[in-house]
Protein backbone atom coordinates (compact mmCIF):
# COMPACT_ATOMS: atom_id res chain seq x y z
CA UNK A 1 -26.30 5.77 -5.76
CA UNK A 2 -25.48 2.86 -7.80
CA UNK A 3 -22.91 3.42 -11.21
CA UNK A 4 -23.96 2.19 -14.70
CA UNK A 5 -21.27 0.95 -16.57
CA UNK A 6 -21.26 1.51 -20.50
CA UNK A 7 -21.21 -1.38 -22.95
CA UNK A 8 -20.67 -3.73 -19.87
CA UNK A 9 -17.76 -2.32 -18.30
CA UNK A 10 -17.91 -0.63 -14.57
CA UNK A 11 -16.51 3.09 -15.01
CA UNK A 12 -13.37 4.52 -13.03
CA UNK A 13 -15.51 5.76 -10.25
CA UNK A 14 -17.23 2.26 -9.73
CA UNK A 15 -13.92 0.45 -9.42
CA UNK A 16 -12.54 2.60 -6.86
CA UNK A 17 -15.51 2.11 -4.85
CA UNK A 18 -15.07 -2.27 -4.57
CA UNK A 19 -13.70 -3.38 -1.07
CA UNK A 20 -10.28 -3.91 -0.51
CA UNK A 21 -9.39 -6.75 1.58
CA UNK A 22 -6.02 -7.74 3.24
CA UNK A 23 -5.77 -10.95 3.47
CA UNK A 24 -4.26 -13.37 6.39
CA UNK A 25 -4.04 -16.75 7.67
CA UNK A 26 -5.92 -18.13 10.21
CA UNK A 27 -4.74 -19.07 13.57
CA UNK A 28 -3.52 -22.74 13.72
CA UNK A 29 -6.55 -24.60 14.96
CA UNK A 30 -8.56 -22.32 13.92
CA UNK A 31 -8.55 -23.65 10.41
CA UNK A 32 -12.18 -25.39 8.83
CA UNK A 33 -12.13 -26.86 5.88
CA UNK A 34 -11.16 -24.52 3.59
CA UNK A 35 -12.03 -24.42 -0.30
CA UNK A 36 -9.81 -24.19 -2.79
CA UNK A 37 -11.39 -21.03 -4.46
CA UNK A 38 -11.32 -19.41 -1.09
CA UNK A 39 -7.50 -19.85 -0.85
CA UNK A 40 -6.32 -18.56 -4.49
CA UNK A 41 -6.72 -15.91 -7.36
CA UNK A 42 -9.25 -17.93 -10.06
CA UNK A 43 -7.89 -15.44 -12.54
CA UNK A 44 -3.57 -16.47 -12.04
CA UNK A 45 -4.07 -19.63 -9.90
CA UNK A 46 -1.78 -17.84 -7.70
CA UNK A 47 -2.51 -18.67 -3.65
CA UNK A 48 -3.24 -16.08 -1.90
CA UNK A 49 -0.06 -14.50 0.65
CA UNK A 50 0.10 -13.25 4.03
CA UNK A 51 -0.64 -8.95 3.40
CA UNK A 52 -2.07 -9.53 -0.57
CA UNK A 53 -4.45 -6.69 -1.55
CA UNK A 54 -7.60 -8.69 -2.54
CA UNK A 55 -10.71 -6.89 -3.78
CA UNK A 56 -14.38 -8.47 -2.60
CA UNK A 57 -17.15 -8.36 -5.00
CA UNK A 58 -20.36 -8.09 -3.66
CA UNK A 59 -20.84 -11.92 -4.74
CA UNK A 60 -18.13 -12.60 -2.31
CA UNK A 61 -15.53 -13.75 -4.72
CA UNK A 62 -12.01 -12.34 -3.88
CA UNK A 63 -9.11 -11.74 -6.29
CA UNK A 64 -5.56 -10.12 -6.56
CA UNK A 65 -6.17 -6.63 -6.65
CA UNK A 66 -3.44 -6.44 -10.04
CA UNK A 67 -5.55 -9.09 -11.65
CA UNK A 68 -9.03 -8.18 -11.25
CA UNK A 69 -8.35 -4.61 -12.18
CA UNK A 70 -7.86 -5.10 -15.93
CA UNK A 71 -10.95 -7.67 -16.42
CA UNK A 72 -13.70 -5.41 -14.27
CA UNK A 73 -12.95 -2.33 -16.06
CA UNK A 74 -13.97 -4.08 -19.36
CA UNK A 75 -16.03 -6.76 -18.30
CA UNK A 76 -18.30 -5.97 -15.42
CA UNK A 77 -18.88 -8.95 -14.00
CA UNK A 78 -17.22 -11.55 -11.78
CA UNK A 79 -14.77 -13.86 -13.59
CA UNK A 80 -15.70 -16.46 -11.35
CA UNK A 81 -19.57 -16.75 -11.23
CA UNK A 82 -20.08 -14.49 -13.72
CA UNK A 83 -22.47 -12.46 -11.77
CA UNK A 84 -22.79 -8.56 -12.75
CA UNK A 85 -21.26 -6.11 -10.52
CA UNK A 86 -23.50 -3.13 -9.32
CA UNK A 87 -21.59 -0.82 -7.41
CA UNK A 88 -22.97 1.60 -4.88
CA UNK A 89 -20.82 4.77 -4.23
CA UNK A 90 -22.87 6.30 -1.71
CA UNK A 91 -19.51 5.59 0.83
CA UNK A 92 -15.75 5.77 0.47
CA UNK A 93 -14.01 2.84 -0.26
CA UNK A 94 -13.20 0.34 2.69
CA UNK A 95 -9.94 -1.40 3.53
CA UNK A 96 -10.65 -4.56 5.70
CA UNK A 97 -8.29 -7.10 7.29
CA UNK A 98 -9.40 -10.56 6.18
CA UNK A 99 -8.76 -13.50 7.83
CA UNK A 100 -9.84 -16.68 6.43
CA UNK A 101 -12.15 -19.10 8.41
């Protein structure tokens, strides 16, 4: 079941249902090229840390979970491409370990 948002924004229920990521390094020599945006926050320029909460939008952008919060509840969309978040609730929010390749 996917979750409208009103006037642009996702509601409480559709934000609780985004991934949430924890985010590690790579092995050493494990390590491809790596992009920039793939390596830091685009909304603090912060790089990302060994154990940060990151949430994954389905465009496959990842951000601090403290920073995206306040921008998808009134925005909707991804700060980085833009793209519109839809939301399905039909499951229970996940918790993944991420590892960067």
């Amino acid at each position: 079941m996917s979750k409208a948002s009103r006037a642009g924004r996702l509601i409480e229920e559709a934000v609780d249902c985004l991934c949430v990521e924890i985010f590690s390094f790579p092995d050493k020599g494990d390590e491809p090229t790596m992009t920039k945006s793939s390596m830091e926050c685009s909304i603090c320029l912060e790089s990302f840390c060994e154990g940060d909460e990151l949430i994954c939008l389905p465009c496959g952008h990842r951000f601090h979970l403290c920073c995206l919060d306040p921008w998808i509840r009134t925005c909707g969309d991804c700060p980085y491409c833009r793209r519109r978040v839809v939301v399905t609730t039909d499951g229970v929010k996940e918790r993944h370990n991420f590892e960067m390749f």
